[in-house]
PDB file of N, CA and C in Angstrom:
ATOM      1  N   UNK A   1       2.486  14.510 -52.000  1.00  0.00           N
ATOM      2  CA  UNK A   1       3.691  14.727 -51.246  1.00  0.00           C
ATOM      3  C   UNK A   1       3.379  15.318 -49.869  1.00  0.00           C
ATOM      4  N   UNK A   2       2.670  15.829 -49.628  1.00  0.00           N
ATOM      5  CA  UNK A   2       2.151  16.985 -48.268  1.00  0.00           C
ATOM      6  C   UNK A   2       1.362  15.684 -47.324  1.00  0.00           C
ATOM      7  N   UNK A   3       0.613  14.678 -48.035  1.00  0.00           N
ATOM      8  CA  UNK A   3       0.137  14.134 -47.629  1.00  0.00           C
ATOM      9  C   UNK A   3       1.091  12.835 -46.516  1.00  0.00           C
ATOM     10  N   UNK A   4       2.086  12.515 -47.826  1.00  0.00           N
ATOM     11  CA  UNK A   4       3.056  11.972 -47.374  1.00  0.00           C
ATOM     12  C   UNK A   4       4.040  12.321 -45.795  1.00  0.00           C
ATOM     13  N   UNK A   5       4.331  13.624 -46.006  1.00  0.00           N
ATOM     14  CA  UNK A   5       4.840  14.387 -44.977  1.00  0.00           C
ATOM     15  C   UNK A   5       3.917  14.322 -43.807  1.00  0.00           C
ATOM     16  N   UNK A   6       3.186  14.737 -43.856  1.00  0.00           N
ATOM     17  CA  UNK A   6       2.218  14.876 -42.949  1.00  0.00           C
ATOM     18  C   UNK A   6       1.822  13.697 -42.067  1.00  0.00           C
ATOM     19  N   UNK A   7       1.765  12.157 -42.970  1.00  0.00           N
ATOM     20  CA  UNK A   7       1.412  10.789 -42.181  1.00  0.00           C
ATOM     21  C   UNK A   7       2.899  11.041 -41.250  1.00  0.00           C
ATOM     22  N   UNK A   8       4.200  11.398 -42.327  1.00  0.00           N
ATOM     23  CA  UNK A   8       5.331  10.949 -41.280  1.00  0.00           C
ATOM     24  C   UNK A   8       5.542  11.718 -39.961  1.00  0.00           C
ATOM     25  N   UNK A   9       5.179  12.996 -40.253  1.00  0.00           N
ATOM     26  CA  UNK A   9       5.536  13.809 -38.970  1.00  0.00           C
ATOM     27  C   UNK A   9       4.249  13.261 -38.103  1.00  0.00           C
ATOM     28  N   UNK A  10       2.906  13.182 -38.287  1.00  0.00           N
ATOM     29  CA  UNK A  10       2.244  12.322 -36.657  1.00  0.00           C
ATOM     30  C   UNK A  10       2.804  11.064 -36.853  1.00  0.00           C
ATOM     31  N   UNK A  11       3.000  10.437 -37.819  1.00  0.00           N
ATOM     32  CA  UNK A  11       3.870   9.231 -36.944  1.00  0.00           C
ATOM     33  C   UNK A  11       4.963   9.026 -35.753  1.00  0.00           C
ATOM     34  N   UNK A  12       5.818  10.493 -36.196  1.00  0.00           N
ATOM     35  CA  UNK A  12       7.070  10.491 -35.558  1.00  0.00           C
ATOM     36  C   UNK A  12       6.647  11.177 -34.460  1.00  0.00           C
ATOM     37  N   UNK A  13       5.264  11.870 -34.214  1.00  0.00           N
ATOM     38  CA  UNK A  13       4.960  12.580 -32.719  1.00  0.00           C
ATOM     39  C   UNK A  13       4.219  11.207 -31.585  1.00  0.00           C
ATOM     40  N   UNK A  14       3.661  10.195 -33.075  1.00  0.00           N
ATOM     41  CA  UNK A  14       3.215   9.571 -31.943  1.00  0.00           C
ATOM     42  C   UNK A  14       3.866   8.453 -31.701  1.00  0.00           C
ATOM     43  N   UNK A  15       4.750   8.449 -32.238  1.00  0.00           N
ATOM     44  CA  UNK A  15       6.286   7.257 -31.597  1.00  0.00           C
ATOM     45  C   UNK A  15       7.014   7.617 -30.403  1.00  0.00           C
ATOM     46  N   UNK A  16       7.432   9.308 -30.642  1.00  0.00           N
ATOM     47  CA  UNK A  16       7.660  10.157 -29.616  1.00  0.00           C
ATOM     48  C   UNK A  16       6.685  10.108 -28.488  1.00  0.00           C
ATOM     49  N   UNK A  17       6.105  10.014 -28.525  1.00  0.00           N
ATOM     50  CA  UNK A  17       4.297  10.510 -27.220  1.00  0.00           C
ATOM     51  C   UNK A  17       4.545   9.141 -26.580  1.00  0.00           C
ATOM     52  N   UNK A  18       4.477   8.015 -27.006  1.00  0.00           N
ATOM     53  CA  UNK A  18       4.483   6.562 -26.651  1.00  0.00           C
ATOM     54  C   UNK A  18       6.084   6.364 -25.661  1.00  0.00           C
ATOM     55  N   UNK A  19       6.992   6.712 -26.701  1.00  0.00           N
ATOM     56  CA  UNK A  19       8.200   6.575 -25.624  1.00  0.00           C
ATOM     57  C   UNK A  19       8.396   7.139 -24.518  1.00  0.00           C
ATOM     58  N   UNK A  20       7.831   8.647 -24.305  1.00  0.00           N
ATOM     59  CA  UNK A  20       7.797   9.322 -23.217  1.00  0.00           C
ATOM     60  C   UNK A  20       6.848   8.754 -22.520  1.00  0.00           C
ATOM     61  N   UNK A  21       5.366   8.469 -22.777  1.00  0.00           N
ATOM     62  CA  UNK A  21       4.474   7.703 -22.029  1.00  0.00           C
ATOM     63  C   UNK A  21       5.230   6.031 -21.269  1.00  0.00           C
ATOM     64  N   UNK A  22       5.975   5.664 -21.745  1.00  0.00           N
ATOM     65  CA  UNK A  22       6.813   4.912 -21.314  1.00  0.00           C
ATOM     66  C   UNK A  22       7.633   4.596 -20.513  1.00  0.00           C
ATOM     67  N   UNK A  23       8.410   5.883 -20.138  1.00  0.00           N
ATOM     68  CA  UNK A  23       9.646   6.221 -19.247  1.00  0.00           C
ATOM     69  C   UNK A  23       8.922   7.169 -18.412  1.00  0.00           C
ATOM     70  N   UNK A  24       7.450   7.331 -18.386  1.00  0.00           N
ATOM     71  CA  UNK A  24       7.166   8.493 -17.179  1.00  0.00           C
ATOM     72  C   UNK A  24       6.183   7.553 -16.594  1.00  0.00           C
ATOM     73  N   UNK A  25       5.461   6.015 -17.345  1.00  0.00           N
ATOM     74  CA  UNK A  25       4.581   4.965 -16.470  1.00  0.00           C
ATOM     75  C   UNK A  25       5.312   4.312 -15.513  1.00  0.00           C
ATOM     76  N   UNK A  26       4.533   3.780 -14.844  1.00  0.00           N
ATOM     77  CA  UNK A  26       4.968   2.606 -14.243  1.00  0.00           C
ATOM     78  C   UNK A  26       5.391   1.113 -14.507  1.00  0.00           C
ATOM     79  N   UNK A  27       6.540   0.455 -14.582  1.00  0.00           N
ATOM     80  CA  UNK A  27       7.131  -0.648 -15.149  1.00  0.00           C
ATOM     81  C   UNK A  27       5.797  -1.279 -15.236  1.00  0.00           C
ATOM     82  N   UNK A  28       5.524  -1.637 -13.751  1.00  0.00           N
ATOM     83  CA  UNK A  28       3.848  -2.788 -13.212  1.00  0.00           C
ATOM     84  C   UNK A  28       2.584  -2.033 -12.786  1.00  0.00           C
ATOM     85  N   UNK A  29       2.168  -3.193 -12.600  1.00  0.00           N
ATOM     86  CA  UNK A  29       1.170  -2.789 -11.976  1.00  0.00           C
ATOM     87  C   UNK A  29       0.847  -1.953 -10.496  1.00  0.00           C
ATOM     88  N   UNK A  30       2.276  -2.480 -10.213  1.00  0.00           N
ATOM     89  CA  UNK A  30       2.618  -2.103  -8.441  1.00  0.00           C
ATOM     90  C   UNK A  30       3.216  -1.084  -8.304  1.00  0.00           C
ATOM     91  N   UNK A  31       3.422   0.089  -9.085  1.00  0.00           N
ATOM     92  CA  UNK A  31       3.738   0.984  -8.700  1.00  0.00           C
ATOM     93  C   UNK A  31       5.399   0.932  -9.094  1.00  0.00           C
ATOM     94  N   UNK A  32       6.425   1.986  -9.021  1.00  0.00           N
ATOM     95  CA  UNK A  32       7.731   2.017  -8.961  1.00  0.00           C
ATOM     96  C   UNK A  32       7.777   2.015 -10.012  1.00  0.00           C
ATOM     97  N   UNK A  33       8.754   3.898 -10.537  1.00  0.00           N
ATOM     98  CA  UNK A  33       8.612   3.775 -11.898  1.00  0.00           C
ATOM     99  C   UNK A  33      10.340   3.374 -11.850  1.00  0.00           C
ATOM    100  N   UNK A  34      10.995   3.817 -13.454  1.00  0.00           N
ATOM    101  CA  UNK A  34      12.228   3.602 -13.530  1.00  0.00           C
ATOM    102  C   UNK A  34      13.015   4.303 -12.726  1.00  0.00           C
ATOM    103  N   UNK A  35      12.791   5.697 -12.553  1.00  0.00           N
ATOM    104  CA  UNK A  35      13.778   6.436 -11.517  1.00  0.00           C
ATOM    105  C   UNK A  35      12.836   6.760  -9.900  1.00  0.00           C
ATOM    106  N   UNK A  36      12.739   5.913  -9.271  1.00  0.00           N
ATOM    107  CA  UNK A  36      11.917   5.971  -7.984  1.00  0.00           C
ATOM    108  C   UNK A  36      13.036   6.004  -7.294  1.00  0.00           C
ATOM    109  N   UNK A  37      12.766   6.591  -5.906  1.00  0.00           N
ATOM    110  CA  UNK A  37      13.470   6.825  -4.832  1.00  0.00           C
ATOM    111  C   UNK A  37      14.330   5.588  -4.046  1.00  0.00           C
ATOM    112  N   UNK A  38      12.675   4.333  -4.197  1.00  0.00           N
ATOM    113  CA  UNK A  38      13.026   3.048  -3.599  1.00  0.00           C
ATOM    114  C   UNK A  38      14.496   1.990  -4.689  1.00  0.00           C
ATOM    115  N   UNK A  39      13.932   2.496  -5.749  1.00  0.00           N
ATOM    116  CA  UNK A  39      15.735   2.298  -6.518  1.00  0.00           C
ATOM    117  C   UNK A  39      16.698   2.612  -6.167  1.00  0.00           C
ATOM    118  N   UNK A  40      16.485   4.356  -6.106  1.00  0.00           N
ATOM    119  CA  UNK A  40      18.126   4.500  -5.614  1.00  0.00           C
ATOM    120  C   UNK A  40      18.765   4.160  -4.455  1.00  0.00           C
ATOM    121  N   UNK A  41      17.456   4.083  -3.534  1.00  0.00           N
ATOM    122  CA  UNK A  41      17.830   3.362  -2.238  1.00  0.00           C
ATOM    123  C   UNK A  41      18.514   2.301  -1.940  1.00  0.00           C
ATOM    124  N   UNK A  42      18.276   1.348  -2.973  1.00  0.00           N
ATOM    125  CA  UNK A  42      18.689   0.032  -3.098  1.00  0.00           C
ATOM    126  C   UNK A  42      19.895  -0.181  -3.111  1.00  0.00           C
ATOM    127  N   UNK A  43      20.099   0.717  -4.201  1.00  0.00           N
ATOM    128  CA  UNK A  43      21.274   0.618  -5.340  1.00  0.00           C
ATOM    129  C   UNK A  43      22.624   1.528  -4.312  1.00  0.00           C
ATOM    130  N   UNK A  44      21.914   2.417  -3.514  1.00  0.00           N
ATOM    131  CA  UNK A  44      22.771   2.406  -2.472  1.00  0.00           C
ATOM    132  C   UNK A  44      23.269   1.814  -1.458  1.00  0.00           C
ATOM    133  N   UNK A  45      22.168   1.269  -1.122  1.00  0.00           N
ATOM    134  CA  UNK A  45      22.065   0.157  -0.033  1.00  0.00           C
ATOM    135  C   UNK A  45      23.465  -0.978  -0.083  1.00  0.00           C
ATOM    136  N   UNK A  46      23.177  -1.232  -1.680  1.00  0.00           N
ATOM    137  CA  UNK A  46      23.915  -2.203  -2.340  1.00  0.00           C
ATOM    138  C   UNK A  46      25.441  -1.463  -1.961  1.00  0.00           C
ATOM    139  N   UNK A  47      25.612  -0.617  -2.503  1.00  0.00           N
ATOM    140  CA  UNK A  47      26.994  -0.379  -2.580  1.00  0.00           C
ATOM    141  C   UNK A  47      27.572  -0.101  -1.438  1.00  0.00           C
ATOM    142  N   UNK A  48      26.972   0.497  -0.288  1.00  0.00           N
ATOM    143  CA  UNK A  48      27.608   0.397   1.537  1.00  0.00           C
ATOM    144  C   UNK A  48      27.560  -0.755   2.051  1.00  0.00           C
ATOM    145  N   UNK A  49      26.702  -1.479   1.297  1.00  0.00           N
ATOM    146  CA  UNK A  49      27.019  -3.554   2.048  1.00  0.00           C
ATOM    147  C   UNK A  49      28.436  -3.636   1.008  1.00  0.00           C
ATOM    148  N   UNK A  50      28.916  -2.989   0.095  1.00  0.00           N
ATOM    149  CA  UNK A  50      29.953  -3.438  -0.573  1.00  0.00           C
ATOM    150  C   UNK A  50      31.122  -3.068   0.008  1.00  0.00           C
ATOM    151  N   UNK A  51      30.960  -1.523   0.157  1.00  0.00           N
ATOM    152  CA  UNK A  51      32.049  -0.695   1.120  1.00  0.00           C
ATOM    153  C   UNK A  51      32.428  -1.634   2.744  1.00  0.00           C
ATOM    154  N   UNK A  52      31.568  -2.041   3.126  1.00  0.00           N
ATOM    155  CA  UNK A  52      31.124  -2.469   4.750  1.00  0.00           C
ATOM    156  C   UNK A  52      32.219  -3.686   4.506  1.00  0.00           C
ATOM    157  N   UNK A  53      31.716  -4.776   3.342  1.00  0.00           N
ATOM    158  CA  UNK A  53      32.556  -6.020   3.232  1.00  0.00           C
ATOM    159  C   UNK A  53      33.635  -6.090   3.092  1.00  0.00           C
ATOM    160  N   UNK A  54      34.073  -4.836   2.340  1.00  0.00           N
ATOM    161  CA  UNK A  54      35.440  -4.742   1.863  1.00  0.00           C
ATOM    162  C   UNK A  54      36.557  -4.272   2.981  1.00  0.00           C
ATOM    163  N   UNK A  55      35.934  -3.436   3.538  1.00  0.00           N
ATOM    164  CA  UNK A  55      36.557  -3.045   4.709  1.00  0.00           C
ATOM    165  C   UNK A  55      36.497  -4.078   6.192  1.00  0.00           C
ATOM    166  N   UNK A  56      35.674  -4.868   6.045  1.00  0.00           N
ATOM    167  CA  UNK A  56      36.193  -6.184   6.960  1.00  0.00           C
ATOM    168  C   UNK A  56      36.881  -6.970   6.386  1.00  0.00           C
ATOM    169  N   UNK A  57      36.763  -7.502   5.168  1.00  0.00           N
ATOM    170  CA  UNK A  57      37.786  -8.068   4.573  1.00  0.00           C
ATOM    171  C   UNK A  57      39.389  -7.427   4.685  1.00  0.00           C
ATOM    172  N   UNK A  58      39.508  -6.508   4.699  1.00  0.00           N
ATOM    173  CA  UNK A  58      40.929  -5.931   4.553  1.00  0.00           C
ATOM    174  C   UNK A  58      41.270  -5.444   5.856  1.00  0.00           C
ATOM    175  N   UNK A  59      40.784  -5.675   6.946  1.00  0.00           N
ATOM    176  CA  UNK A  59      41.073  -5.362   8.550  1.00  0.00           C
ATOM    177  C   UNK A  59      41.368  -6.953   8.779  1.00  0.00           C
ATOM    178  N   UNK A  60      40.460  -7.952   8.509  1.00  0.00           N
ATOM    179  CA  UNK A  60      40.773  -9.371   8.712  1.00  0.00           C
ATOM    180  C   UNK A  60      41.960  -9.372   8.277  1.00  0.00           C
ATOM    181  N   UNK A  61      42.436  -9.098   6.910  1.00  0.00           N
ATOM    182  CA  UNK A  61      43.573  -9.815   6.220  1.00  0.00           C
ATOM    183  C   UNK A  61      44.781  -9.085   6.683  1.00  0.00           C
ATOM    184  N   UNK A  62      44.752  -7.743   7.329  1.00  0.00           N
ATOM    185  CA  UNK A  62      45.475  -6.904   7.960  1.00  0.00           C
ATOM    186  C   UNK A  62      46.043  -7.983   9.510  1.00  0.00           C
ATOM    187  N   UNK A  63      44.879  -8.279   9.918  1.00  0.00           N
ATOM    188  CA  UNK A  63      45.219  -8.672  11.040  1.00  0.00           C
ATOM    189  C   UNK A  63      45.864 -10.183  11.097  1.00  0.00           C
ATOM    190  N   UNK A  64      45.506 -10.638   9.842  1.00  0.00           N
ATOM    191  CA  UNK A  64      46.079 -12.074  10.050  1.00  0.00           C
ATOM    192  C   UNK A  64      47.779 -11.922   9.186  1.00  0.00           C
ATOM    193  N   UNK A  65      47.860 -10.413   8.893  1.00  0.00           N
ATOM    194  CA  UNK A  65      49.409 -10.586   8.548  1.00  0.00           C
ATOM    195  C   UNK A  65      49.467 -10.113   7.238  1.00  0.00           C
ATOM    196  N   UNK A  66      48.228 -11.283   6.002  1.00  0.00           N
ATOM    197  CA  UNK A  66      48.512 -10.662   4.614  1.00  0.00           C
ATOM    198  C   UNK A  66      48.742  -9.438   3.746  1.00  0.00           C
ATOM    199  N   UNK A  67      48.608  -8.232   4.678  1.00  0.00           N
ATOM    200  CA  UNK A  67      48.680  -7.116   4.063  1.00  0.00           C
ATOM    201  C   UNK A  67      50.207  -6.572   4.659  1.00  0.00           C
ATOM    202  N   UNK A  68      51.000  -7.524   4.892  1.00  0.00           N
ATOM    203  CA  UNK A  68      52.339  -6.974   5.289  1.00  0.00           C
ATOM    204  C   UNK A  68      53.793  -7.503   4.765  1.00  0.00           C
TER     205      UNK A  68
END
């Protein structure tokens, strides 16, 4: 029984050890892990080209009348 216990708990440290080794590597080879800077950059990037569009869109449609 001790023996038993014992395989399961390093199993479960080294399932644990692997997942964290996981989420703290690098996806590639090239560098950039999951939470890198150049992500959030993006992902911001992304969303002020969204803000930017939306707000020409709705000055256009302002101006051609539809918003009245």
């Amino acid at each position: 029984m001790l023996v038993r216990l014992t395989t399961r708990v390093l199993t479960r440290i080294q399932h644990h050890a692997w997942s964290l080794r996981l989420r703290l590597e690098p996806i590639d080879e090239r560098g950039g892990g999951r939470n890198t800077d150049e992500g959030f950059h993006i992902s911001a990037g992304a969303v002020i080209a969204g803000v930017i569009a939306a707000g020409v869109a709705a000055f256009v449609a302002d101006k051609l009348g539809a918003l009245k």
